[in-house]
Protein backbone atom coordinates (compact mmCIF):
# COMPACT_ATOMS: atom_id res chain seq x y z
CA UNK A 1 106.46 105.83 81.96
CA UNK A 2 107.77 106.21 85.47
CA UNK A 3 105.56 104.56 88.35
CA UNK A 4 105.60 105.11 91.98
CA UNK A 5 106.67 102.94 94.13
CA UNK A 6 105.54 102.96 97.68
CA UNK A 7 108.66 103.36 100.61
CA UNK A 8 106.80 101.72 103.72
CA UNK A 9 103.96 99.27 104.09
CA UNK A 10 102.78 101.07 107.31
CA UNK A 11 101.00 104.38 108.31
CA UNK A 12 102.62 106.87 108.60
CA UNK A 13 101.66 109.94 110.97
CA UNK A 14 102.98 113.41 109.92
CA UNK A 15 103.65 115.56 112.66
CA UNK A 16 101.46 117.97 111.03
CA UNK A 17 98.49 114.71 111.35
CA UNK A 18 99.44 114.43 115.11
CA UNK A 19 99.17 117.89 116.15
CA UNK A 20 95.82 118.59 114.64
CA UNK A 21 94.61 115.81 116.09
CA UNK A 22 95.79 115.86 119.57
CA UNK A 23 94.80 119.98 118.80
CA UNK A 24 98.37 120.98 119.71
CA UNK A 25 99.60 124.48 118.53
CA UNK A 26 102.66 124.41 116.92
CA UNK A 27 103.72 127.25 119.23
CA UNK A 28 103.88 124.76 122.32
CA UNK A 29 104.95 122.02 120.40
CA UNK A 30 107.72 123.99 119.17
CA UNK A 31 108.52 125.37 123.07
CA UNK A 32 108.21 121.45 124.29
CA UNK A 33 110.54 120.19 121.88
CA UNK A 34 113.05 123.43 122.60
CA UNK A 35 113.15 124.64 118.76
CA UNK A 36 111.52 127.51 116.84
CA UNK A 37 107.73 127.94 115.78
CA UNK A 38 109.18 128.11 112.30
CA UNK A 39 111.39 124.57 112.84
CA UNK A 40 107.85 123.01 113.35
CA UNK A 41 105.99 124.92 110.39
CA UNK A 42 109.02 123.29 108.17
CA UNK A 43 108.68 119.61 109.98
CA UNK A 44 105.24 119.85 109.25
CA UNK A 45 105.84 120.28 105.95
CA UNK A 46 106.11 117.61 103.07
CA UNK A 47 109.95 118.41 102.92
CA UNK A 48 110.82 118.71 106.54
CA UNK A 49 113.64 116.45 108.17
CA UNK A 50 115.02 116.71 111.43
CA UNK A 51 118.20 117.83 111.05
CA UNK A 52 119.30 115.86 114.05
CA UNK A 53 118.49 111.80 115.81
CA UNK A 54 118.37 114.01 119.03
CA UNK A 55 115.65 116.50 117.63
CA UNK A 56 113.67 112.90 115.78
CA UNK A 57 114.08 111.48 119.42
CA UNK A 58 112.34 113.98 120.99
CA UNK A 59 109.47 114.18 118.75
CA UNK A 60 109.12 110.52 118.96
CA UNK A 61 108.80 110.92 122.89
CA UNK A 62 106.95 114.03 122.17
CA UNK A 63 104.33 111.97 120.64
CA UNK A 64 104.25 108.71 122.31
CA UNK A 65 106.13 107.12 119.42
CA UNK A 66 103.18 108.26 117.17
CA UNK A 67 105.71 109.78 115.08
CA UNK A 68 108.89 108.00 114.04
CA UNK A 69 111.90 109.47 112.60
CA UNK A 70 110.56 107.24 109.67
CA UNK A 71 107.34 109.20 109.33
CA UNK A 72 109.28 112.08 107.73
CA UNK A 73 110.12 109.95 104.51
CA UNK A 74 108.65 110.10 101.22
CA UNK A 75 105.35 108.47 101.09
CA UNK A 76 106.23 107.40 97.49
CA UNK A 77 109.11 107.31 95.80
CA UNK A 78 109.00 107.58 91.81
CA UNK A 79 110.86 104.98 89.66
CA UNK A 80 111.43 103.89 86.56
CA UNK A 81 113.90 104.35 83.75
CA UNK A 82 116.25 107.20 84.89
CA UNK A 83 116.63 110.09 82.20
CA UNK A 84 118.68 109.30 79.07
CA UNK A 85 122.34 111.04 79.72
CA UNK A 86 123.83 112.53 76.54
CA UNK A 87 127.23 111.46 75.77
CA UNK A 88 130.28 114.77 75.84
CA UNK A 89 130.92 115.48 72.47
């Protein structure tokens, strides 16, 4: 049985989190950080990254260091026994 495993031992603040609660469209957040609506929809997703240290700078600025470049991790990571490989034959 795999288990998770938990990546950080502090909270974490999704950019999704921060905009909501600071009730920031994603509109202007994606005209203040000089990328498209759509970048922010996918940084605000579970799977979003930025692509760039300049673009997780800015955000962290953006947001008064609310957000770290950190914050776009995994919350968990899953671990375990990794999958049994089969031999060639």
């Amino acid at each position: 049985m795999r288990k998770k495993i938990f990546a950080r031992n502090f909270p974490a603040m999704r950019l999704s989190e921060y905009l909501e609660a600071h009730k920031i469209k994603r509109v202007a957040a994606a005209a203040a950080l000089g990328v498209s609506p759509a970048r922010i929809t996918f940084l605000c997703s579970d799977e979003g990254w930025p692509a760039t240290r300049d673009l997780a700078d800015k955000i962290r600025a953006y947001t008064a260091g609310e957000v770290r470049p950190d914050d776009f991790l995994p919350l968990a990571i899953t671990s375990g026994p990794a999958p049994e490989v089969q031999p060639n034959e």
